[in-house]
C-alpha atoms as a PDB file:
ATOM      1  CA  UNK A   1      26.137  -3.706 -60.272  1.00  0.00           C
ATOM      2  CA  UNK A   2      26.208  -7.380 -59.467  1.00  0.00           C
ATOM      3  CA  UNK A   3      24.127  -8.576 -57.037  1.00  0.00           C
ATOM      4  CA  UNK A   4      25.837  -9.376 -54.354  1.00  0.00           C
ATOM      5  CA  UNK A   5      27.310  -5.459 -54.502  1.00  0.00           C
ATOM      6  CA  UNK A   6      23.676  -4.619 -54.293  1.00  0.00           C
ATOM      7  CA  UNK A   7      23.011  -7.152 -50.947  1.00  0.00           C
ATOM      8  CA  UNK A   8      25.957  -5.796 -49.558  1.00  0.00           C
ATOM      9  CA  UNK A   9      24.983  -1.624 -49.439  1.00  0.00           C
ATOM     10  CA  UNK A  10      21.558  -2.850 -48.487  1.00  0.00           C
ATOM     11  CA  UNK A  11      23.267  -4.885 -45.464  1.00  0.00           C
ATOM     12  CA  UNK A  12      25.140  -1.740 -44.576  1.00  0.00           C
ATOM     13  CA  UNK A  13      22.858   0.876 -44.736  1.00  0.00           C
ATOM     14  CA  UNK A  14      20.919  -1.302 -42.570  1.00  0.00           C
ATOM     15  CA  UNK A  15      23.194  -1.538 -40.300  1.00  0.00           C
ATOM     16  CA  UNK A  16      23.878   2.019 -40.546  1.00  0.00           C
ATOM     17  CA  UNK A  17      20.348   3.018 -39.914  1.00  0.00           C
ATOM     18  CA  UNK A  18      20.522   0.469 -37.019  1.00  0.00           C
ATOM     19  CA  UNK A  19      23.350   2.342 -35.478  1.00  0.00           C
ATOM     20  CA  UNK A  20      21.975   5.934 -35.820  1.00  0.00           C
ATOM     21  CA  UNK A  21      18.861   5.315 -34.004  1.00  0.00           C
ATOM     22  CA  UNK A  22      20.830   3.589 -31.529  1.00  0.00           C
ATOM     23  CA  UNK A  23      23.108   6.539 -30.900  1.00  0.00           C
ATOM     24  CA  UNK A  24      19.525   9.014 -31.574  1.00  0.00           C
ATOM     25  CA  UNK A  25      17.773   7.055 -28.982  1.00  0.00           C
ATOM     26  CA  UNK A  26      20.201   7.134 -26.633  1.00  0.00           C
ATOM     27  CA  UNK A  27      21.071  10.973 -26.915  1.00  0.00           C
ATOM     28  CA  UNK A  28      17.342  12.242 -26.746  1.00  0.00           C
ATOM     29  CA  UNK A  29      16.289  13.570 -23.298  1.00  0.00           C
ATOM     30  CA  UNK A  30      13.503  12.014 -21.629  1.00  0.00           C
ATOM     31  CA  UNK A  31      10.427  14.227 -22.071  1.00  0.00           C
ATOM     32  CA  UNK A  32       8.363  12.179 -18.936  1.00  0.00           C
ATOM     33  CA  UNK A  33       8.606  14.131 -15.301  1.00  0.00           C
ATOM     34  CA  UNK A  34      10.510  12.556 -13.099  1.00  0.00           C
ATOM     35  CA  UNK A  35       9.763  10.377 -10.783  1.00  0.00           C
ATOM     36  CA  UNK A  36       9.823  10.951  -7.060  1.00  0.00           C
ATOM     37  CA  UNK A  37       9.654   8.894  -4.119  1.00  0.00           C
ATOM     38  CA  UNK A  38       8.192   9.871  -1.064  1.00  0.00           C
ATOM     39  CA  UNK A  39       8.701   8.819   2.724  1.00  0.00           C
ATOM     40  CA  UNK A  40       6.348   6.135   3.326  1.00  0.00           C
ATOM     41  CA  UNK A  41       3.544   7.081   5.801  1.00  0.00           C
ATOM     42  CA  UNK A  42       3.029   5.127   8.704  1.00  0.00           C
ATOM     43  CA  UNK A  43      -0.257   3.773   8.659  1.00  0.00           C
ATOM     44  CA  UNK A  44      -3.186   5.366  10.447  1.00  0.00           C
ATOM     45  CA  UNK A  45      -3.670   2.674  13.596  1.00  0.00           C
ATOM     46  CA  UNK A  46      -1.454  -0.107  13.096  1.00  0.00           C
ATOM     47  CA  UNK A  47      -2.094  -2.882  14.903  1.00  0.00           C
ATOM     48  CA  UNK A  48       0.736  -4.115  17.961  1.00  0.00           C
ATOM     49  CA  UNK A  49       2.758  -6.949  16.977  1.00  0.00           C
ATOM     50  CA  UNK A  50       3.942  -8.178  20.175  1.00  0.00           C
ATOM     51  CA  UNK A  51       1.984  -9.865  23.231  1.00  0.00           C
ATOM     52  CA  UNK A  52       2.933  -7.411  26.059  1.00  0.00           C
ATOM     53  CA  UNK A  53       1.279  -4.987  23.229  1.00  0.00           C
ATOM     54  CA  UNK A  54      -1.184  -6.509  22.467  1.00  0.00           C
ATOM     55  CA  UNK A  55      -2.347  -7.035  25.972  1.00  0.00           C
ATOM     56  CA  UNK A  56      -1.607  -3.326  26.313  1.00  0.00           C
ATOM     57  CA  UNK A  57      -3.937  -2.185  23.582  1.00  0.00           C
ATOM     58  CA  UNK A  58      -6.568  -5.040  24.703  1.00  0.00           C
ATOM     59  CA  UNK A  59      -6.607  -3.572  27.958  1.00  0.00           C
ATOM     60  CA  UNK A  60      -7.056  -0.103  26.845  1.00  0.00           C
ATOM     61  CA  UNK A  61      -9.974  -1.030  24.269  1.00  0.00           C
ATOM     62  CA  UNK A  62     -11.785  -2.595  27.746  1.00  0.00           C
ATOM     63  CA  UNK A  63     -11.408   0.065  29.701  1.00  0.00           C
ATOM     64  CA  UNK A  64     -12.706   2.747  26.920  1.00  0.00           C
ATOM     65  CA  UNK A  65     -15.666  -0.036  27.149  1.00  0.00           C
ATOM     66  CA  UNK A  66     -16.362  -0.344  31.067  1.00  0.00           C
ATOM     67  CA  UNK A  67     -14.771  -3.640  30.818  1.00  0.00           C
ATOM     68  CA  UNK A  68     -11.535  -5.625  32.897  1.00  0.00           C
ATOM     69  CA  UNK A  69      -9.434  -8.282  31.049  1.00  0.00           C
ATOM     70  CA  UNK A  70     -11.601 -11.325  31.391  1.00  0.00           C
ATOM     71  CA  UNK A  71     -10.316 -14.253  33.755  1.00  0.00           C
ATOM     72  CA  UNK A  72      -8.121 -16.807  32.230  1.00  0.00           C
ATOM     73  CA  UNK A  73      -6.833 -14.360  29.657  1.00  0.00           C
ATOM     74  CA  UNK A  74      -3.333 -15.140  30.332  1.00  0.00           C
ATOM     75  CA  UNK A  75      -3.898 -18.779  28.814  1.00  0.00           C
ATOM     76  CA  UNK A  76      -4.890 -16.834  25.407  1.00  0.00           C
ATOM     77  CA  UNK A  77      -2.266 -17.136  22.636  1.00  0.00           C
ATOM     78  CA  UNK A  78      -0.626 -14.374  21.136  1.00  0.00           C
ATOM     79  CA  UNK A  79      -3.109 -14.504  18.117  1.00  0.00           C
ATOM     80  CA  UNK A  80      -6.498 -15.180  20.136  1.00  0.00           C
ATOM     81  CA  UNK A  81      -5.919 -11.806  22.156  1.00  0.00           C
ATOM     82  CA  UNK A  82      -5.107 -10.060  18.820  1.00  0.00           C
ATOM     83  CA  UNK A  83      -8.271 -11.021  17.494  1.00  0.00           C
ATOM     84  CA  UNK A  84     -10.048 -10.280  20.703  1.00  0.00           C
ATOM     85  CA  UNK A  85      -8.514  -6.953  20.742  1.00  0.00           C
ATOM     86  CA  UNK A  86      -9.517  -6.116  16.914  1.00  0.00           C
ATOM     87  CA  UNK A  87     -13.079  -7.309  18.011  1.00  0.00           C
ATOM     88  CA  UNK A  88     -12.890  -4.846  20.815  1.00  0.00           C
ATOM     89  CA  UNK A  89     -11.560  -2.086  19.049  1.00  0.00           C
ATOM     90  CA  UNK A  90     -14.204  -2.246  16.257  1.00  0.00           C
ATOM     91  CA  UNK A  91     -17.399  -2.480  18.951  1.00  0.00           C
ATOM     92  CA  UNK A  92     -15.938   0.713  20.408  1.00  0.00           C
ATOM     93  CA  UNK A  93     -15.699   2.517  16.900  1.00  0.00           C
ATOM     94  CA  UNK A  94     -17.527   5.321  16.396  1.00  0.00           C
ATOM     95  CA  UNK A  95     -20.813   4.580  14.251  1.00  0.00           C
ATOM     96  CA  UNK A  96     -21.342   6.664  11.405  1.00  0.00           C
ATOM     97  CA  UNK A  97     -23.993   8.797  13.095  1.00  0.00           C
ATOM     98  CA  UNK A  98     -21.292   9.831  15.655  1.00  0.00           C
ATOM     99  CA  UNK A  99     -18.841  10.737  12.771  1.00  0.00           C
ATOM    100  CA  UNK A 100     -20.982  12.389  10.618  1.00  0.00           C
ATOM    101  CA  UNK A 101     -24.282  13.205  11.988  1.00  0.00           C
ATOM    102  CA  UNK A 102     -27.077  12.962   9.240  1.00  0.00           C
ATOM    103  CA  UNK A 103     -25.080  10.376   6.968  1.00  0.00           C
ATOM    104  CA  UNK A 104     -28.013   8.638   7.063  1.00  0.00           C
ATOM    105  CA  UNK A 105     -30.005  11.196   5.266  1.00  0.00           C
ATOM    106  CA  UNK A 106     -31.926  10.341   1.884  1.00  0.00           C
ATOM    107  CA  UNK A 107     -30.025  12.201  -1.015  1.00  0.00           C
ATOM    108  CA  UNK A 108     -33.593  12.202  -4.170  1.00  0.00           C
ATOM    109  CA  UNK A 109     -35.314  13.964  -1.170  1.00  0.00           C
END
């Protein structure tokens, strides 16, 4: 055989092979499980986005407290009662006593 016989049934069974684990690779079945998607869960407090909101929540959070809407709120921006509100809402979270009485306790003993 001359040698460019030889280079030319090496170029074609490589091409050959090429092709049949193409076509294998494509036929084969996926063995992974499939992948689902689930509804997306809404989150556990979210936060109000708008002002009248925001003022709503606020208010709420100051009443659970004893507390009125201080004067001059109305000046506030849209941003400074949202943080006011968050501050609010985490001094009237529950401390960790109230959720689960004896958290505090020493584990060793």
């Amino acid at each position: 055989m001359t040698r460019r016989r030889v280079w030319g049934l090496a170029l074609a069974a490589f091409a050959a092979g090429g092709a049949l684990t193409f076509v294998m690779m494509s036929v084969q079945e996926d063995e992974t499980p499939p992948v689902t998607v689930g509804a997306a869960r809404p989150a556990a407090s979210p936060v109000p986005t708008t002002r009248a909101e925001l003022v709503e929540a606020w208010t709420a959070e100051l009443e659970d407290a004893g507390k009125e809407l201080p004067e001059g709120w109305d000046l506030l921006t849209t941003d400074e009662i949202r943080g006011r509100y968050l501050h609010q809402r985490m001094v009237n979270a529950p401390s960790a006593e109230d959720v689960d009485p004896g958290m505090d306790r020493r584990v060793d003993g």
